[in-house]
N, C-alpha and C. Protein backbone atom coordinates (compact mmCIF):
# COMPACT_ATOMS: atom_id res chain seq x y z
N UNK A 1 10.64 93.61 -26.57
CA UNK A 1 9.82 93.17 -25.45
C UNK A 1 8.56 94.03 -25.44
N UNK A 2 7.65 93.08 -25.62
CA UNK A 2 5.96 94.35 -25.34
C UNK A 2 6.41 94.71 -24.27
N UNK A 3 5.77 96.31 -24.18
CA UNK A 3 5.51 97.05 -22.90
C UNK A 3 4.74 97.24 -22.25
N UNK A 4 3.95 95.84 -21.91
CA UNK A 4 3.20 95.61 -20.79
C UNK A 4 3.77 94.37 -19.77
N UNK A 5 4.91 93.48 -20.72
CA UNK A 5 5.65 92.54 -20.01
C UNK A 5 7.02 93.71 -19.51
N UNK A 6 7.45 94.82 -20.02
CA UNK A 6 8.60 95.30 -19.44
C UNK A 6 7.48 96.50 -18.03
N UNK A 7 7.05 96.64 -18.16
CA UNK A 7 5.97 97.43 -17.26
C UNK A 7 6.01 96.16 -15.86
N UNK A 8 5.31 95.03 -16.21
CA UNK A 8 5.04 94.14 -15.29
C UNK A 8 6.28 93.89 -14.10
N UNK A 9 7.43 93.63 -15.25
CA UNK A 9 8.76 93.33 -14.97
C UNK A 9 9.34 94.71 -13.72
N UNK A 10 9.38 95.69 -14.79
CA UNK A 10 9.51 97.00 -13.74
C UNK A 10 8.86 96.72 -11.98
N UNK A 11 7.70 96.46 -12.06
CA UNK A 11 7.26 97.03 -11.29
C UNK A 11 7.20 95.83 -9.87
N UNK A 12 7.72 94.38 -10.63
CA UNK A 12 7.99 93.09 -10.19
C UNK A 12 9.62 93.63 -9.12
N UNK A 13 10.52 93.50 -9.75
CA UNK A 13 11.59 94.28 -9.84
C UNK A 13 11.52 95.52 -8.85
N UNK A 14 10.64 96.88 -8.32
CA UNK A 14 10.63 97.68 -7.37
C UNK A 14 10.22 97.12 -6.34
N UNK A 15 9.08 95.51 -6.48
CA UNK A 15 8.65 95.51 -5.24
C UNK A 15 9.73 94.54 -4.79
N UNK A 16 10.76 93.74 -5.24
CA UNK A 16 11.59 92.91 -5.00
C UNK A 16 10.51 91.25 -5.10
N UNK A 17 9.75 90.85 -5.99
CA UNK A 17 8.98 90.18 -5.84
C UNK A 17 9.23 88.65 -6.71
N UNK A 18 10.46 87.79 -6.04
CA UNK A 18 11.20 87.44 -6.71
C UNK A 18 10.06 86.31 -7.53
N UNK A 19 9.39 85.49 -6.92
CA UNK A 19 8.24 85.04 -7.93
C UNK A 19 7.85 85.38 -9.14
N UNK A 20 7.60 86.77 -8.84
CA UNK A 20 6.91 87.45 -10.33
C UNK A 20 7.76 87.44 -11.02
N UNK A 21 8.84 87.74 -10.69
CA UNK A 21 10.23 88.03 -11.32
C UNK A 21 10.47 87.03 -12.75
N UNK A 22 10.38 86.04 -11.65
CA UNK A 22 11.11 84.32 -12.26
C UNK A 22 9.60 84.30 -13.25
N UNK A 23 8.36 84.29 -12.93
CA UNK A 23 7.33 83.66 -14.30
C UNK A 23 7.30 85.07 -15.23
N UNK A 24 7.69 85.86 -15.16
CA UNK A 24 7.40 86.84 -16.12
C UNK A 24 8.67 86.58 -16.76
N UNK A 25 9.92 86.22 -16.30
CA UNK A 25 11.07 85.67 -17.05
C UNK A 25 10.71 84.46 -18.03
N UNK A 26 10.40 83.22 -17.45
CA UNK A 26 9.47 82.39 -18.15
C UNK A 26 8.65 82.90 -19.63
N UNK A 27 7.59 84.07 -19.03
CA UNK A 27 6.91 84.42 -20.39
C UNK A 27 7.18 84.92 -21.04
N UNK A 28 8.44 85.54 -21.08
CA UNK A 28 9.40 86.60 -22.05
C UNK A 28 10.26 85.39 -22.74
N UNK A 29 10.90 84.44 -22.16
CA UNK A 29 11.54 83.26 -22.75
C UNK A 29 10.59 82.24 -23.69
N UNK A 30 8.94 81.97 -23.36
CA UNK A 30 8.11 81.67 -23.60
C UNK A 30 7.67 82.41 -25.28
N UNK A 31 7.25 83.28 -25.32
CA UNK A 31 7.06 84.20 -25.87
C UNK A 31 8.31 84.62 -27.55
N UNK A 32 9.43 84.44 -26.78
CA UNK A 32 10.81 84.77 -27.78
C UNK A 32 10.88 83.46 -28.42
N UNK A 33 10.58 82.26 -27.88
CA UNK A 33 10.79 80.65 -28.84
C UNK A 33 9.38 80.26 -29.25
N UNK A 34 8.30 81.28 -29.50
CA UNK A 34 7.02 81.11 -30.67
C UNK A 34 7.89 81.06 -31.76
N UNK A 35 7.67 79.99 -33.18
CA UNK A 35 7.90 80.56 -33.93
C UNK A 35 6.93 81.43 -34.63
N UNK A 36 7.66 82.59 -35.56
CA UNK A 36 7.14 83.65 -36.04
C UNK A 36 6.47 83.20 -37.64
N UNK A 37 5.44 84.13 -37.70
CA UNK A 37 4.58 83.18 -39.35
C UNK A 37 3.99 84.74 -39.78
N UNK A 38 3.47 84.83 -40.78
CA UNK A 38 3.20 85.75 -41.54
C UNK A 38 2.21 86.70 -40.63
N UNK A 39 1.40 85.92 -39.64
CA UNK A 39 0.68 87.10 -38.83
C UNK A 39 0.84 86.99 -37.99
N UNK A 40 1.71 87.14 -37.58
CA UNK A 40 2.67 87.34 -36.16
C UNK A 40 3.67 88.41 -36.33
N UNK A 41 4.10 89.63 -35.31
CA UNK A 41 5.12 90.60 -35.73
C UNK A 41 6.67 90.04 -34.90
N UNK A 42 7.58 90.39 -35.41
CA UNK A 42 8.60 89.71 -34.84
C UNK A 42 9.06 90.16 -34.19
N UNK A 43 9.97 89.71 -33.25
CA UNK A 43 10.40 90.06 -31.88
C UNK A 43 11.47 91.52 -32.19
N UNK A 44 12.27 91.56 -33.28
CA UNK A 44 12.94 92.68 -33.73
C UNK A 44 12.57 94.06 -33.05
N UNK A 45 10.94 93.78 -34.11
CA UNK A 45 10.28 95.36 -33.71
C UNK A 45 9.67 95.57 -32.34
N UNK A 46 9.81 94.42 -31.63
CA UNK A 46 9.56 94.79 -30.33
C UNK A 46 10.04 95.03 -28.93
N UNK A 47 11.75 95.42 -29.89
CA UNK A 47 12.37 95.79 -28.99
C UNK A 47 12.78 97.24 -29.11
């Protein structure tokens, strides 16, 4: 997960902000079913 979507998430998450919650869930689900191609880094190393 980049760590600007687990940052977002965090901080979604302290304020109890269930909206943010749910579309930043979305863009992490969004995000994981790109498929991956030679210049793209894969989700592996970004966890």
């Amino acid at each position: 997960m980049p760590q600007w979507l687990c940052n977002q998430l965090m901080r979604a998450f302290h304020k109890k902000d269930s909206r943010q919650i749910k579309l930043l869930n979305e863009c992490w689900y969004f995000y994981r079913s790109k498929p991956a191609n030679g210049s793209q880094r894969s989700v592996e190393n970004e966890i």
